[in-house]
N, C-alpha and C. Protein backbone atom coordinates (compact mmCIF):
# COMPACT_ATOMS: atom_id res chain seq x y z
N UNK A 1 139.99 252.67 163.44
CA UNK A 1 140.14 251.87 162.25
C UNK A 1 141.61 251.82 161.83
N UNK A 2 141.62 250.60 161.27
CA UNK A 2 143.12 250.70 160.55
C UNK A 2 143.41 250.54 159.47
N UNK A 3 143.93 251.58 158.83
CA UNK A 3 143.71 251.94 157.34
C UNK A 3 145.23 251.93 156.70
N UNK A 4 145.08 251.00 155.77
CA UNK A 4 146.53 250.90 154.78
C UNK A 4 147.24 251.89 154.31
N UNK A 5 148.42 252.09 153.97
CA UNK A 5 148.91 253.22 153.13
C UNK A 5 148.79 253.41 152.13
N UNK A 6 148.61 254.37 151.74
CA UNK A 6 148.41 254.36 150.27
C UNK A 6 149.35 254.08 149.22
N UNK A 7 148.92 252.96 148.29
CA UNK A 7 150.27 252.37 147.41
C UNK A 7 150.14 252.77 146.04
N UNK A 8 150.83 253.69 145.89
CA UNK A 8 150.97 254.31 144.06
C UNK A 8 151.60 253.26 143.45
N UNK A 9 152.47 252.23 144.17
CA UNK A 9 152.78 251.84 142.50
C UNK A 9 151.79 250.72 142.27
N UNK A 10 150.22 250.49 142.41
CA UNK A 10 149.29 250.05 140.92
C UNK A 10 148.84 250.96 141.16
N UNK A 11 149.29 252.29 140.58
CA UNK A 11 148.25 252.86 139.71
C UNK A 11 148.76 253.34 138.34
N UNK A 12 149.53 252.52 137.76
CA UNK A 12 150.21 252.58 136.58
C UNK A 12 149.26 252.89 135.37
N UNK A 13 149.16 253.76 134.69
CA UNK A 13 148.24 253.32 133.60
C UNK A 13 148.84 252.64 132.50
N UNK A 14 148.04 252.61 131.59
CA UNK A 14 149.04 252.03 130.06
C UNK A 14 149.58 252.96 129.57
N UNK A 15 149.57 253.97 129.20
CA UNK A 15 150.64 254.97 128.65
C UNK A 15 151.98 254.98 129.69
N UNK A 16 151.76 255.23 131.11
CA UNK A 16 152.88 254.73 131.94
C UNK A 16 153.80 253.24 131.74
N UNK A 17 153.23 252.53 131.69
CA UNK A 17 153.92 250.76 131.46
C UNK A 17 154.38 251.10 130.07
N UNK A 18 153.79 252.08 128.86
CA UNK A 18 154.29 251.84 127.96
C UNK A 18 155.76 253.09 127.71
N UNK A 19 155.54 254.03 128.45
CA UNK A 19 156.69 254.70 128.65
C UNK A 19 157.76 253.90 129.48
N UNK A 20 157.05 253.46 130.60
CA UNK A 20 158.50 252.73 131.23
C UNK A 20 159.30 251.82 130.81
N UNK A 21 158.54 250.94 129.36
CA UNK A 21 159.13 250.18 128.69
C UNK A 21 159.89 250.96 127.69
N UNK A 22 160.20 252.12 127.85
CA UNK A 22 160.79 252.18 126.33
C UNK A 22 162.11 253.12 127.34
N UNK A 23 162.44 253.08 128.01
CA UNK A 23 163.49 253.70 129.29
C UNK A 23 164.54 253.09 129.16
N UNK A 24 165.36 253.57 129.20
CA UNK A 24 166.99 252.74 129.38
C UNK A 24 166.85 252.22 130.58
N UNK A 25 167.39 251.08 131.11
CA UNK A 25 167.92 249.93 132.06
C UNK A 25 168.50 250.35 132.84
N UNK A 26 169.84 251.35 132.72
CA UNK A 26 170.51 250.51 133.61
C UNK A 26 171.70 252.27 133.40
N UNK A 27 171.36 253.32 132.97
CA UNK A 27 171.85 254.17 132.99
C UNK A 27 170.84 255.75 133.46
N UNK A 28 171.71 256.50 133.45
CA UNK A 28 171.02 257.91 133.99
C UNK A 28 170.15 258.38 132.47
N UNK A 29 169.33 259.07 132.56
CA UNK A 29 169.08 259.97 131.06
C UNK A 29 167.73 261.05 131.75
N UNK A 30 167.90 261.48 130.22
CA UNK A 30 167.21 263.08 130.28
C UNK A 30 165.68 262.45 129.87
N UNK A 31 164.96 263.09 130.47
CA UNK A 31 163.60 263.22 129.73
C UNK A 31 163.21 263.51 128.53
N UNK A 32 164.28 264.92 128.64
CA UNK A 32 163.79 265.87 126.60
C UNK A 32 163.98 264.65 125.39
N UNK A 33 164.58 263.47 126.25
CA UNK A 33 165.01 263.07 124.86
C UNK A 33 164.07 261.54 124.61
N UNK A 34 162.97 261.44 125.30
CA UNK A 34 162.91 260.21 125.45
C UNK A 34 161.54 260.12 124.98
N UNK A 35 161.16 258.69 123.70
CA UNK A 35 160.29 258.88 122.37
C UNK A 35 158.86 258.06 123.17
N UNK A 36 158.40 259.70 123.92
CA UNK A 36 156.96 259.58 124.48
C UNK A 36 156.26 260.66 124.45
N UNK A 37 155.10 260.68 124.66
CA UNK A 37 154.47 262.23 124.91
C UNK A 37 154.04 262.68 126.10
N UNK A 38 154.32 263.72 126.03
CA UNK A 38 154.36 264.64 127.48
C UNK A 38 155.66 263.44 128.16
N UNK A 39 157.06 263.61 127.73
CA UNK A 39 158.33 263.14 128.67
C UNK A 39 158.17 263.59 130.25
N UNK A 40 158.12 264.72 130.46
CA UNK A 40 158.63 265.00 131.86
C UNK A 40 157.43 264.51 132.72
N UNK A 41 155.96 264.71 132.90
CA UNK A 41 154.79 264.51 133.34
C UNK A 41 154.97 263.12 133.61
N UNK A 42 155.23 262.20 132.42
CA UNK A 42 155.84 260.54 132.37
C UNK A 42 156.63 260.52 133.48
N UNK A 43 157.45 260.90 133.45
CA UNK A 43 158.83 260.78 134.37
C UNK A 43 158.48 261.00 135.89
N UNK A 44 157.59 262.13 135.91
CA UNK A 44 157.06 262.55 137.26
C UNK A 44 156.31 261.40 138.07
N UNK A 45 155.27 260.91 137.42
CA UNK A 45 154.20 259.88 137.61
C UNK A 45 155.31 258.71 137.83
N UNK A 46 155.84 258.45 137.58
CA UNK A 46 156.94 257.22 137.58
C UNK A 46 157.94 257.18 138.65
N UNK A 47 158.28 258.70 139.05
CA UNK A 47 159.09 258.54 140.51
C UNK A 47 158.13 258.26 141.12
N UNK A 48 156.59 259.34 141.56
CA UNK A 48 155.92 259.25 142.30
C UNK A 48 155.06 257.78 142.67
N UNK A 49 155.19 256.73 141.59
CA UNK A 49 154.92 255.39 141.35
C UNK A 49 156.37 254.37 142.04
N UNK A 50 157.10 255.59 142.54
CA UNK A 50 158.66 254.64 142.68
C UNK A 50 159.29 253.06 141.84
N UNK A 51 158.92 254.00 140.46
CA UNK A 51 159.44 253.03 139.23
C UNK A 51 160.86 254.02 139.12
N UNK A 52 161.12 254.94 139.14
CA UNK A 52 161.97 255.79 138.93
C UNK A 52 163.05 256.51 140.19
N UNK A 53 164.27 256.50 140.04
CA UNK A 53 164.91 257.61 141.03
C UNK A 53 165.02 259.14 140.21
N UNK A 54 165.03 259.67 140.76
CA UNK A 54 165.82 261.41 140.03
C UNK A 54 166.78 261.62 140.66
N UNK A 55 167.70 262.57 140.06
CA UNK A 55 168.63 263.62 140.71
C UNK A 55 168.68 264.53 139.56
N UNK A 56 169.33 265.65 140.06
CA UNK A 56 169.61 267.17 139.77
C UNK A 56 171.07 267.03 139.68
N UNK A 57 171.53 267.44 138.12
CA UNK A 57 172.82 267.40 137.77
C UNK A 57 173.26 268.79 137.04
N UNK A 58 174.58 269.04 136.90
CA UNK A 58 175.18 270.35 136.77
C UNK A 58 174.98 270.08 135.13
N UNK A 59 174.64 270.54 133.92
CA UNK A 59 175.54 270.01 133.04
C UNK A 59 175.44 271.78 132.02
N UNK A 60 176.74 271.97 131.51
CA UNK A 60 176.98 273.05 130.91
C UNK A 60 176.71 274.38 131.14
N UNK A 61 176.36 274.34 132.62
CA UNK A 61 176.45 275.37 133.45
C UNK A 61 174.61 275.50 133.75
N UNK A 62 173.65 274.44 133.55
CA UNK A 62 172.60 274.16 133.49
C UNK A 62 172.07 273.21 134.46
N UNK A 63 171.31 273.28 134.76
CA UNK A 63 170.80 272.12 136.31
C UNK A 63 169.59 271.62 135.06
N UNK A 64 169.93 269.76 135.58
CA UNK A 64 169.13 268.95 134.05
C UNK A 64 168.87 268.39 135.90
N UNK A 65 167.63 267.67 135.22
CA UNK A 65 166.83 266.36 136.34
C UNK A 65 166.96 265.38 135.46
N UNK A 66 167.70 263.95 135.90
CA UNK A 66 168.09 263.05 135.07
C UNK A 66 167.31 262.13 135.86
N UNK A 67 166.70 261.07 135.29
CA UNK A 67 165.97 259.77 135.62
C UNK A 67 166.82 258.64 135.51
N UNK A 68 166.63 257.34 136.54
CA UNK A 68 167.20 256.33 136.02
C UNK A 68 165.96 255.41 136.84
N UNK A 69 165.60 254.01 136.00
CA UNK A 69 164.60 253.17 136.47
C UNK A 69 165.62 252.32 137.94
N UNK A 70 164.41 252.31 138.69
CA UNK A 70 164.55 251.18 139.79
C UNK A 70 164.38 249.70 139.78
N UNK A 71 165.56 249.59 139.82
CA UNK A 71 165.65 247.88 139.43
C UNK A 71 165.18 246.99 140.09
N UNK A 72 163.94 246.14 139.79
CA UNK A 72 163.07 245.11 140.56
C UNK A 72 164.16 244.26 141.35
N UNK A 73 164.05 243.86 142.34
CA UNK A 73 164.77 242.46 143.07
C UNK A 73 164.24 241.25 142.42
N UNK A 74 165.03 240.47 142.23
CA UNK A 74 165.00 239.76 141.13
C UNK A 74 164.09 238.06 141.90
């Protein structure tokens, strides 16, 4: 048989679409700061949906995981 891959990004729920709408555009940012509930869990579901990139940044002698959205092709 030949069986498709499995595609996470529809499985968006509405709390997801409504977190991803409220995300900055077009810059890096933190999770802690961002006006949703449960931020990081959000953030997780959203790379794993590849709405999101991460990286691991140094900041104040602290390793932060910063998000930035993946920009649709237009």
């Amino acid at each position: 048989m030949n069986q498709r891959p499995y595609d996470k990004t529809k499985l968006l729920s509405e709390s997801d679409a409504e977190a991803l709408a409220v995300m900055p555009d077009d810059e890096w940012f933190i999770a802690d700061h961002l006006p949703v509930n449960r931020p990081f869990y959000r953030c997780e579901r959203l790379v794993n949906a590849q709405k999101l990139q991460t990286r691991v940044v140094l900041i104040n002698g602290y390793t932060k995981r910063e998000f930035r959205k993946i920009q649709e092709p237009a």
